[in-house]
PDB file of N, CA and C in Angstrom:
ATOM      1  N   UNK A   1       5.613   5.996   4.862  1.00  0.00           N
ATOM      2  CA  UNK A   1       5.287   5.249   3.667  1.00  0.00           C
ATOM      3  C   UNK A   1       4.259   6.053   2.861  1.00  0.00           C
ATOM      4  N   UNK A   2       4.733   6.090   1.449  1.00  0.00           N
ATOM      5  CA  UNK A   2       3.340   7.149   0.665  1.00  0.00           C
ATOM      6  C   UNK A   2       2.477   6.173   0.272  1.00  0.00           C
ATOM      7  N   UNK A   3       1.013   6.948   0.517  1.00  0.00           N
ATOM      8  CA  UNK A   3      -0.077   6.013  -0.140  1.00  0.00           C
ATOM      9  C   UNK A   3      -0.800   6.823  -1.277  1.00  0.00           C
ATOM     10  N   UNK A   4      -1.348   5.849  -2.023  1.00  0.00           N
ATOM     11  CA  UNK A   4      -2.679   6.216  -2.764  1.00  0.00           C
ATOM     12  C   UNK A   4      -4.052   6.379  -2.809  1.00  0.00           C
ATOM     13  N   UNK A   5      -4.357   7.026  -3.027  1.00  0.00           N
ATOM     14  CA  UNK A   5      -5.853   7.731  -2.503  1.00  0.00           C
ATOM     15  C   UNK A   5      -6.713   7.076  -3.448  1.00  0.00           C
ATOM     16  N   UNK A   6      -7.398   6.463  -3.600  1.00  0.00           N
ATOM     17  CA  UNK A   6      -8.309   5.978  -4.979  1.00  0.00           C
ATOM     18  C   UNK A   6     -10.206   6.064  -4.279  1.00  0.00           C
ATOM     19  N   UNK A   7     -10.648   6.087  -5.149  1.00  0.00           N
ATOM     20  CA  UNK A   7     -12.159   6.603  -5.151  1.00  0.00           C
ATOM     21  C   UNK A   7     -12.301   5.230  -5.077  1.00  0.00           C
ATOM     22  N   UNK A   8     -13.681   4.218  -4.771  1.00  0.00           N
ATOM     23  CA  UNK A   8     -14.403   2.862  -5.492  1.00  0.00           C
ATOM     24  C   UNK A   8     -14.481   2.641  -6.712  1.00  0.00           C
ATOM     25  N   UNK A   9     -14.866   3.656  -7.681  1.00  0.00           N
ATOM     26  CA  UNK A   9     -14.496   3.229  -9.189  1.00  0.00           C
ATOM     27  C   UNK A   9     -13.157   3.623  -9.657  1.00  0.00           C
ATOM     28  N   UNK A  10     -12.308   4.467  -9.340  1.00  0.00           N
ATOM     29  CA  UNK A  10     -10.619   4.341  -9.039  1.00  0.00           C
ATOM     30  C   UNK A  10     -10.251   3.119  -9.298  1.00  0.00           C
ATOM     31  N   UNK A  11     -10.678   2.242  -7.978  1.00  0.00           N
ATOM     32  CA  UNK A  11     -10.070   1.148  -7.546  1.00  0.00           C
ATOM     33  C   UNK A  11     -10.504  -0.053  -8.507  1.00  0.00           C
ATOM     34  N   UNK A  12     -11.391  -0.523  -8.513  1.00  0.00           N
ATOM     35  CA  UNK A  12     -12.403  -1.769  -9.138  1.00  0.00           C
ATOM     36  C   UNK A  12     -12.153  -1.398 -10.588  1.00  0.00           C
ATOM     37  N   UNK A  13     -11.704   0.113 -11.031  1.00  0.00           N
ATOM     38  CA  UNK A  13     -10.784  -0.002 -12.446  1.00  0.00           C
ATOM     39  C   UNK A  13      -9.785  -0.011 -12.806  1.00  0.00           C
ATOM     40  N   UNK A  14      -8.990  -0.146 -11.613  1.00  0.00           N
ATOM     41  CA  UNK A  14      -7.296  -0.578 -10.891  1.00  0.00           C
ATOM     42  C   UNK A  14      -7.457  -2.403 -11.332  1.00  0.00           C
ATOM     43  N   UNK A  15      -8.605  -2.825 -10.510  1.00  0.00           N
ATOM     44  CA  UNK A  15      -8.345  -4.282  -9.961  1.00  0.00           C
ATOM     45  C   UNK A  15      -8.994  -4.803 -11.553  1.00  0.00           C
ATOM     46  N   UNK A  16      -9.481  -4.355 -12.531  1.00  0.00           N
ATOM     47  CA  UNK A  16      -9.884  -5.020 -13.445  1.00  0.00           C
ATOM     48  C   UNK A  16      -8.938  -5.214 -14.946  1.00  0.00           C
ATOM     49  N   UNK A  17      -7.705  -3.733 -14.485  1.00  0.00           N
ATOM     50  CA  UNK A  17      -6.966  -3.294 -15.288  1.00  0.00           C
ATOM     51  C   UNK A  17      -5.926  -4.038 -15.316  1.00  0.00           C
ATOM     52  N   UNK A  18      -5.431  -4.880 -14.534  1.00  0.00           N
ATOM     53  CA  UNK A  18      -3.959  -5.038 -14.043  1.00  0.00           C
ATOM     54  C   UNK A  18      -4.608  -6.423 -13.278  1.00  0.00           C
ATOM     55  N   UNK A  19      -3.291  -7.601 -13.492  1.00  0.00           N
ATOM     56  CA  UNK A  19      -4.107  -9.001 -13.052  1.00  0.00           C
ATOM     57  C   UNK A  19      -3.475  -8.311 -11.019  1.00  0.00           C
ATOM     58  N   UNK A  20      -3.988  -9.455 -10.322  1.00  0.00           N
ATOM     59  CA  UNK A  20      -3.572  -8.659  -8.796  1.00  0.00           C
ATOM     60  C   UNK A  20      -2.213  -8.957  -8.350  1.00  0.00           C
ATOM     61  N   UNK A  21      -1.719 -10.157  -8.597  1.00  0.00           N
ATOM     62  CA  UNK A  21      -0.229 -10.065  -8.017  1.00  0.00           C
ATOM     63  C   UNK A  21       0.485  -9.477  -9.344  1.00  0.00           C
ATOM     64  N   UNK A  22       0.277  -8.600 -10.545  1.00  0.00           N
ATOM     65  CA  UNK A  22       1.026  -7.573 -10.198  1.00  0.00           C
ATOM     66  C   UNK A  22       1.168  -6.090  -9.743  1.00  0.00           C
ATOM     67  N   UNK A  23      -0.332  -5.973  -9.418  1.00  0.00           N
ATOM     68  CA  UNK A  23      -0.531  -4.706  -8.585  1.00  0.00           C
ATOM     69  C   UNK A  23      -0.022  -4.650  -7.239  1.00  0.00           C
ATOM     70  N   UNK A  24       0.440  -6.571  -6.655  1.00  0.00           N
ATOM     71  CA  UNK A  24       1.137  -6.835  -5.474  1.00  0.00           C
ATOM     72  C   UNK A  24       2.561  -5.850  -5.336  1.00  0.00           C
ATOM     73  N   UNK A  25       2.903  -5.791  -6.996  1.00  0.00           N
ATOM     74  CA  UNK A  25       4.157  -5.503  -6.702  1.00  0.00           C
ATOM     75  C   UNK A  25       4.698  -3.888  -6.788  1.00  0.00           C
ATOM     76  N   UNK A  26       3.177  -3.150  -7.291  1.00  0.00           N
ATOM     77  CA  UNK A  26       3.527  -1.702  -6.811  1.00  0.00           C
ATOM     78  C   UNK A  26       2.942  -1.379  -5.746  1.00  0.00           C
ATOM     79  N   UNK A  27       2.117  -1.931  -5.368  1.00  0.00           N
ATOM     80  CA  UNK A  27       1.171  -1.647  -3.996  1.00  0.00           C
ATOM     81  C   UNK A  27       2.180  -2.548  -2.611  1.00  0.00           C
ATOM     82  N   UNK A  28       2.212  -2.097  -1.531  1.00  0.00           N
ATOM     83  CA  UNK A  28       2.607  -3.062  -0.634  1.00  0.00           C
ATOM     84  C   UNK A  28       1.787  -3.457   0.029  1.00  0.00           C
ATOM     85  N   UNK A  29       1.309  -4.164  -0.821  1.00  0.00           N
ATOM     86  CA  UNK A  29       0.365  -5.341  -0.016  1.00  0.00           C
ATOM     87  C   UNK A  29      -0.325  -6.927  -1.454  1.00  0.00           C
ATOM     88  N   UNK A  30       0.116  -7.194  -0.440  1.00  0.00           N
ATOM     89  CA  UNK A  30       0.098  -9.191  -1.188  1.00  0.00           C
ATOM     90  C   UNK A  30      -1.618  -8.739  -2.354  1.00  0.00           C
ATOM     91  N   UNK A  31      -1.595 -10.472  -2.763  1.00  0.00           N
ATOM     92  CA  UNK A  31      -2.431 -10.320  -3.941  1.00  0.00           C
ATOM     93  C   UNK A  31      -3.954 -10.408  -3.195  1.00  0.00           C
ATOM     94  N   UNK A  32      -3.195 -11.660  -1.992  1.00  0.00           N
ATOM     95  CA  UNK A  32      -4.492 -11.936  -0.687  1.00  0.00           C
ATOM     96  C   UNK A  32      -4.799 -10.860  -0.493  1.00  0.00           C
ATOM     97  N   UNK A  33      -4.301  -9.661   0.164  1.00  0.00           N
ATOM     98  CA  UNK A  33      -4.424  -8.661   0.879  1.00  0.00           C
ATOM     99  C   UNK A  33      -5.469  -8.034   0.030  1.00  0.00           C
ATOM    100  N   UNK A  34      -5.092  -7.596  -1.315  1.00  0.00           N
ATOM    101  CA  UNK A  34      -6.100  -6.989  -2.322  1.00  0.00           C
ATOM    102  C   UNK A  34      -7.608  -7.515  -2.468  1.00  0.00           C
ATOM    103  N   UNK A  35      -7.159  -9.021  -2.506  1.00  0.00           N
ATOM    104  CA  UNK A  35      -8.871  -9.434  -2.627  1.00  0.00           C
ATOM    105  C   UNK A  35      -9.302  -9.450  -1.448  1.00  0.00           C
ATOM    106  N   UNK A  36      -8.923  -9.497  -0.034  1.00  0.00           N
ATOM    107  CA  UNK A  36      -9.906  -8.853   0.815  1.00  0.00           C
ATOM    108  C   UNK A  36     -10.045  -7.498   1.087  1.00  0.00           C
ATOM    109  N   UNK A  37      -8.999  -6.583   0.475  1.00  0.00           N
ATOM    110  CA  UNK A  37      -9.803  -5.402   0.513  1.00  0.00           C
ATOM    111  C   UNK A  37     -11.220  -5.103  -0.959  1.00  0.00           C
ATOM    112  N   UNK A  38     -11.073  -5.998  -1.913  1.00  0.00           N
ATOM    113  CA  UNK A  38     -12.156  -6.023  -2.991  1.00  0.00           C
ATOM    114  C   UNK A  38     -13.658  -6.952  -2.142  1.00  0.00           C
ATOM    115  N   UNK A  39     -13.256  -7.526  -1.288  1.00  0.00           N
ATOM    116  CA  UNK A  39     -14.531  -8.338  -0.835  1.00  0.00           C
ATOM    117  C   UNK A  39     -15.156  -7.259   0.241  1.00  0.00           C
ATOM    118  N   UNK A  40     -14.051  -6.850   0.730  1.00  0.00           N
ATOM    119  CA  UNK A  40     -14.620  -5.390   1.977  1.00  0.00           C
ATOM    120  C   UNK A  40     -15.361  -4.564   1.653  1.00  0.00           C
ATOM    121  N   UNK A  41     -14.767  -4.094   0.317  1.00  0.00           N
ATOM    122  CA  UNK A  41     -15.608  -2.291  -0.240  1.00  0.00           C
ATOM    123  C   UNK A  41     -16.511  -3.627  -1.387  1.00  0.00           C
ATOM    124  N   UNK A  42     -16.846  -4.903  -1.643  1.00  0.00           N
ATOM    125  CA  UNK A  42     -17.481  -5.289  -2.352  1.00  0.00           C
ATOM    126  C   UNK A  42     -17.519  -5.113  -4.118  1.00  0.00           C
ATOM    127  N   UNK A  43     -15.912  -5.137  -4.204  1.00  0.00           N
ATOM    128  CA  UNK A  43     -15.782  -5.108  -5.633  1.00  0.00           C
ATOM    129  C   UNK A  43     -15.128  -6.035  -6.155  1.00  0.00           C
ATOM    130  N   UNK A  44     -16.118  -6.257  -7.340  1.00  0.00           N
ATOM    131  CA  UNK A  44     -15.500  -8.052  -7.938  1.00  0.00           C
ATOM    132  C   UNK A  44     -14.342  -7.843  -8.347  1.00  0.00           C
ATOM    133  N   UNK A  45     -13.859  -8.693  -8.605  1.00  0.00           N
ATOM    134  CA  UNK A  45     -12.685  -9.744  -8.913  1.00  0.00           C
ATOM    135  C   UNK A  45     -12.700 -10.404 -10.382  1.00  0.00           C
ATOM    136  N   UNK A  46     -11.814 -10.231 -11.036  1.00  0.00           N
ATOM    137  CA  UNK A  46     -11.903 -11.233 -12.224  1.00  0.00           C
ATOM    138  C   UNK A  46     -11.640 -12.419 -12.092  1.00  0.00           C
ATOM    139  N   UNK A  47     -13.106 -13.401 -13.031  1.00  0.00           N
ATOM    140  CA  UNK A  47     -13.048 -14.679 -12.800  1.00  0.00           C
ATOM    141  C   UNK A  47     -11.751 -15.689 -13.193  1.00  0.00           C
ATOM    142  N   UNK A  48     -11.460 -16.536 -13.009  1.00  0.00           N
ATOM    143  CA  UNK A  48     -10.255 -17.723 -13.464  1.00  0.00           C
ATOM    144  C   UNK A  48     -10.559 -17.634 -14.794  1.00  0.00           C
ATOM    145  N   UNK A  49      -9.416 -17.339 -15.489  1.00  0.00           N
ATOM    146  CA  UNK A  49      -9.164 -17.499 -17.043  1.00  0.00           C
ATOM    147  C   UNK A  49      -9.130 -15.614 -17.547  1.00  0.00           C
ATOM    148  N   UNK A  50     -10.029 -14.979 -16.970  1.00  0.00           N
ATOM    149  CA  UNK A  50     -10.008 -13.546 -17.651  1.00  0.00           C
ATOM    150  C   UNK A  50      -8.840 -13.517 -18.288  1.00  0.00           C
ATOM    151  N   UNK A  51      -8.060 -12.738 -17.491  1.00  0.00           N
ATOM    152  CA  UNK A  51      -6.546 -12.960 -17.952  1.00  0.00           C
ATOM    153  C   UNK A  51      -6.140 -13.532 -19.463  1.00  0.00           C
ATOM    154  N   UNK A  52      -6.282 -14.962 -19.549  1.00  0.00           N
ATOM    155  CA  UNK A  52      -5.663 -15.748 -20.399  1.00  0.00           C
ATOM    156  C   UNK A  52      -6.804 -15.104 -21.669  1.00  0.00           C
ATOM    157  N   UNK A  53      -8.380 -15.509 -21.038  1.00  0.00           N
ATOM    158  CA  UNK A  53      -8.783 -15.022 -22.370  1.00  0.00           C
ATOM    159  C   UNK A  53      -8.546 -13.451 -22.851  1.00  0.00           C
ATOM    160  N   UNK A  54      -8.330 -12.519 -22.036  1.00  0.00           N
ATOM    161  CA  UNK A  54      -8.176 -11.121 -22.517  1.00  0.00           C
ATOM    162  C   UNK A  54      -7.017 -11.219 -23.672  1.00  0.00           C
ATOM    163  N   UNK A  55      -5.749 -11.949 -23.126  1.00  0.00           N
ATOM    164  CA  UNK A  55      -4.532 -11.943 -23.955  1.00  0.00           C
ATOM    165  C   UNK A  55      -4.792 -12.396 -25.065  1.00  0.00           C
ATOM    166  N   UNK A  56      -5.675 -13.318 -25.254  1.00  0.00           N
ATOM    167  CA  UNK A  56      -6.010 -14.452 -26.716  1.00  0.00           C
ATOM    168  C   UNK A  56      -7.410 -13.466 -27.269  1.00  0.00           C
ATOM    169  N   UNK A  57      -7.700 -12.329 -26.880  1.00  0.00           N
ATOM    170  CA  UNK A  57      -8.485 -11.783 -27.842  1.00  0.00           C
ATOM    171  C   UNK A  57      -9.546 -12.287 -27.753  1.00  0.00           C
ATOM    172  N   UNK A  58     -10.162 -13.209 -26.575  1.00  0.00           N
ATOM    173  CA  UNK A  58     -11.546 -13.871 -26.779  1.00  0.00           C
ATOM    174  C   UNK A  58     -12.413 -12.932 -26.108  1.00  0.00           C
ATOM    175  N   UNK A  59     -13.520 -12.704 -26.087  1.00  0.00           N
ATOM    176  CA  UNK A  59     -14.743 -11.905 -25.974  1.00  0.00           C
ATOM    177  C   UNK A  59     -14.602 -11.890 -23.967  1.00  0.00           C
ATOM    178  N   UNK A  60     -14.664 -10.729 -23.284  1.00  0.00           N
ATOM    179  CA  UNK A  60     -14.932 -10.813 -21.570  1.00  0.00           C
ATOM    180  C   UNK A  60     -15.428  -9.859 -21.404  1.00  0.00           C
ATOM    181  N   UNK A  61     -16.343  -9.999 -20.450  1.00  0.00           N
ATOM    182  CA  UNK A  61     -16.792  -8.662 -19.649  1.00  0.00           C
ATOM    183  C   UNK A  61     -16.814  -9.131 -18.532  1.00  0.00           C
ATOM    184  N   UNK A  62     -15.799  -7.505 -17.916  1.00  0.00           N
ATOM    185  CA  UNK A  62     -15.638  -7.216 -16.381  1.00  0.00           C
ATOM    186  C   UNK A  62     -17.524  -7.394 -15.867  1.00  0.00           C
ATOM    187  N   UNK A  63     -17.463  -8.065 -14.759  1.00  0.00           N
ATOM    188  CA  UNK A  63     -18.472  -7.859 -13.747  1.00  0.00           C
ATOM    189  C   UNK A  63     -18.633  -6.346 -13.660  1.00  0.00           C
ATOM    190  N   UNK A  64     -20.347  -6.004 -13.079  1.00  0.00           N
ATOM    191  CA  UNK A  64     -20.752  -4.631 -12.983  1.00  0.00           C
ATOM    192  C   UNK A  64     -20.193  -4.010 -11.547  1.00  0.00           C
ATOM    193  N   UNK A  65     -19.929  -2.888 -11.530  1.00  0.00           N
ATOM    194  CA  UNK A  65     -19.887  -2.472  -9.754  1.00  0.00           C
ATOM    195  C   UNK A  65     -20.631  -2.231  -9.078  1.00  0.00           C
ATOM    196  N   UNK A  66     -21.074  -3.772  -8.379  1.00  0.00           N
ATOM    197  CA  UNK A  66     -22.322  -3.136  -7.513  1.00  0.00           C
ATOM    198  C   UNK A  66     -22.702  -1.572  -6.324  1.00  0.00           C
ATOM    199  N   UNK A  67     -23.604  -1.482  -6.267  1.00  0.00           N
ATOM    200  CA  UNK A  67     -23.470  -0.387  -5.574  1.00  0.00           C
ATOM    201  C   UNK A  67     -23.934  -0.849  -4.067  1.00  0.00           C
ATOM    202  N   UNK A  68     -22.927   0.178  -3.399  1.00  0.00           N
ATOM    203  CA  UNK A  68     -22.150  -0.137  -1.656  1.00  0.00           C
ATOM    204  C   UNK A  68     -22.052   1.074  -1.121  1.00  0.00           C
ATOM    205  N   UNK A  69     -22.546   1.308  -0.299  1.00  0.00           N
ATOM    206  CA  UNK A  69     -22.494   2.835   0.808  1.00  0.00           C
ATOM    207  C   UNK A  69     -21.368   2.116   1.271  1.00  0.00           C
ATOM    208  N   UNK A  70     -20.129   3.918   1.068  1.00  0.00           N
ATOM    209  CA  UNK A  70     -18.790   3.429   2.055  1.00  0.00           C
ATOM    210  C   UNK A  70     -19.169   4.699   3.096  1.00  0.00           C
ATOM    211  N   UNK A  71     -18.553   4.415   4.386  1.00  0.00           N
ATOM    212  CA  UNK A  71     -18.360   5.460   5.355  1.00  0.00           C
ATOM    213  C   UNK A  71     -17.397   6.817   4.659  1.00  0.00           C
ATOM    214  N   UNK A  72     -16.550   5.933   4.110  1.00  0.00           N
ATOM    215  CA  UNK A  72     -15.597   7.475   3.703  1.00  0.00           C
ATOM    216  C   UNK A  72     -15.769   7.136   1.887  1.00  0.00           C
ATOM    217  N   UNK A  73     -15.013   8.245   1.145  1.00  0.00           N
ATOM    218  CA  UNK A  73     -15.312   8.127  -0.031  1.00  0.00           C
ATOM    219  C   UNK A  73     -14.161   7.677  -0.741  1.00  0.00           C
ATOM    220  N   UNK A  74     -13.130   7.152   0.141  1.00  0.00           N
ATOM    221  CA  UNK A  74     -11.499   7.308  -0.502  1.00  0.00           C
ATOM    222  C   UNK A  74     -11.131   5.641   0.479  1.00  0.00           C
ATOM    223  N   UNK A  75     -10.323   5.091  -0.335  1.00  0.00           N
ATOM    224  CA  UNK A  75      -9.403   3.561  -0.662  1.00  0.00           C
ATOM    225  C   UNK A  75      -8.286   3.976  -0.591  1.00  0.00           C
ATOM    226  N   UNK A  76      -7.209   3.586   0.710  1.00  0.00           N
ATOM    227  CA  UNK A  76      -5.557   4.093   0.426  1.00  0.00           C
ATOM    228  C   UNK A  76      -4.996   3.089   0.358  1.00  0.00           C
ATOM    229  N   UNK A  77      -4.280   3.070  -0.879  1.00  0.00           N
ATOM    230  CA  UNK A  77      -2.883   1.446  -0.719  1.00  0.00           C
ATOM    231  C   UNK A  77      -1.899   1.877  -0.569  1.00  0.00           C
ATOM    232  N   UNK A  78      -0.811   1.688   0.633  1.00  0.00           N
ATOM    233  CA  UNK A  78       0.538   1.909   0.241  1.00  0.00           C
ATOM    234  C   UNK A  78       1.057   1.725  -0.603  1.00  0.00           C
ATOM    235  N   UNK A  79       2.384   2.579  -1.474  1.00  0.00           N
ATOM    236  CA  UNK A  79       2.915   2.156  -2.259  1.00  0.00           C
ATOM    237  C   UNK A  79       4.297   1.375  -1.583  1.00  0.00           C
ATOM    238  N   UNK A  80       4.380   0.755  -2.350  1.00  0.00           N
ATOM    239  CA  UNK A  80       6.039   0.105  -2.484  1.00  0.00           C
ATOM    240  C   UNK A  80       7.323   0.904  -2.898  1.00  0.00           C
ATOM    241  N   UNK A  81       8.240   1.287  -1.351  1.00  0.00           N
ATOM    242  CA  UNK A  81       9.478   2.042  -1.889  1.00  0.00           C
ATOM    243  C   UNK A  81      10.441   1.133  -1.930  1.00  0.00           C
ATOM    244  N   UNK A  82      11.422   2.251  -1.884  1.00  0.00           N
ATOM    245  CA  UNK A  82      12.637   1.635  -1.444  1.00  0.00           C
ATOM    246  C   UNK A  82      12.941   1.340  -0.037  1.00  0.00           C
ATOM    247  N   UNK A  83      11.946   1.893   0.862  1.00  0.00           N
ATOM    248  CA  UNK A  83      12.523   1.547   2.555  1.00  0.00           C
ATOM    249  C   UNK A  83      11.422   0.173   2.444  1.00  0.00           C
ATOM    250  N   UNK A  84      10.587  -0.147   1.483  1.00  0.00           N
ATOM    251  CA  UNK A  84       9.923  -1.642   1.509  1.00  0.00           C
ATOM    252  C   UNK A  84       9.914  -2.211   0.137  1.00  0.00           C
ATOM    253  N   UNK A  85      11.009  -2.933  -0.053  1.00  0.00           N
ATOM    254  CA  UNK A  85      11.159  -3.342  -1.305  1.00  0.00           C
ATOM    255  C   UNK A  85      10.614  -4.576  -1.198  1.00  0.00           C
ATOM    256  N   UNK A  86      10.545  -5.331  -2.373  1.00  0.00           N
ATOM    257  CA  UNK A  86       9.879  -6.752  -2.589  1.00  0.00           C
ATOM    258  C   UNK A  86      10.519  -7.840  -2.092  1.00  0.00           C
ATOM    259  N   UNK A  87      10.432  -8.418  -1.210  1.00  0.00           N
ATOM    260  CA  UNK A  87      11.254  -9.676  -1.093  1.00  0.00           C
ATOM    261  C   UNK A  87      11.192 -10.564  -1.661  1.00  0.00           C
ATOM    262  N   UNK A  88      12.965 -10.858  -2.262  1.00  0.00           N
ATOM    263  CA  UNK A  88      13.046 -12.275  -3.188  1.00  0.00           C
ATOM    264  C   UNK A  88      12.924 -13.586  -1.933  1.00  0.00           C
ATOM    265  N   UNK A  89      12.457 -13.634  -1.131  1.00  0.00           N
ATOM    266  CA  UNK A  89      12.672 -15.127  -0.060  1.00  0.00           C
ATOM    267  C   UNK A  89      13.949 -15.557   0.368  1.00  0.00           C
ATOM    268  N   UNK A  90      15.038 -14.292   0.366  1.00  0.00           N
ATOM    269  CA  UNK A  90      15.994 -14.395   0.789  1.00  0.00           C
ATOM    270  C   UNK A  90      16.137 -14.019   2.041  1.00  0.00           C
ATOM    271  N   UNK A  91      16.610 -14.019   3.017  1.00  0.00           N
ATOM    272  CA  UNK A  91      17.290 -13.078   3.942  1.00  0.00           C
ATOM    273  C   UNK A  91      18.742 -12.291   4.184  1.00  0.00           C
ATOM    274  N   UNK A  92      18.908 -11.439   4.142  1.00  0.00           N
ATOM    275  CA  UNK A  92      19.895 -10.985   4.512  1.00  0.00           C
ATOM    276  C   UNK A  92      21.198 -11.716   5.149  1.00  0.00           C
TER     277      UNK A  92
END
């Protein structure tokens, strides 16, 4: 499975860029999965509504990135191929 290598500010400008379930759907891993890896390395989350207000043009600011000693300097997410595609809740 190929992954992505992302730095802490990489990432937390991944998770601020893009709402999380749809980063669910290039990353393989759920929207849950993301916000506990953002609570792990300690990077916020956008509050309820960001989203809606970003689209309507109303005034937001992303939370700051606090600062966090990591052991390593690098965040890997799998990506999503074709040998792990998205499941519609079907089965085979």
């Amino acid at each position: 499975m190929k992954k992505v290598t992302l730095t802490r500010q990489e990432f937390y400008e991944l998770i601020w860029s893009t709402p999380l379930s749809q980063l669910a759907k290039t990353y393989a891993i759920s929207d849950n999965g993301l916000r506990k890896m953002c609570k792990k390395y300690k990077v916020p989350i956008p509050f309820n509504g960001y989203w809606q207000k970003l689209k309507f043009n109303k005034p937001v600011r992303p939370e700051k990135l606090p600062a966090f000693a990591m052991d390593r300097d690098a965040i890997e997410l799998p990506l999503r191929g074709e040998d792990n595609p998205l499941s519609n809740g079907c089965l085979p």
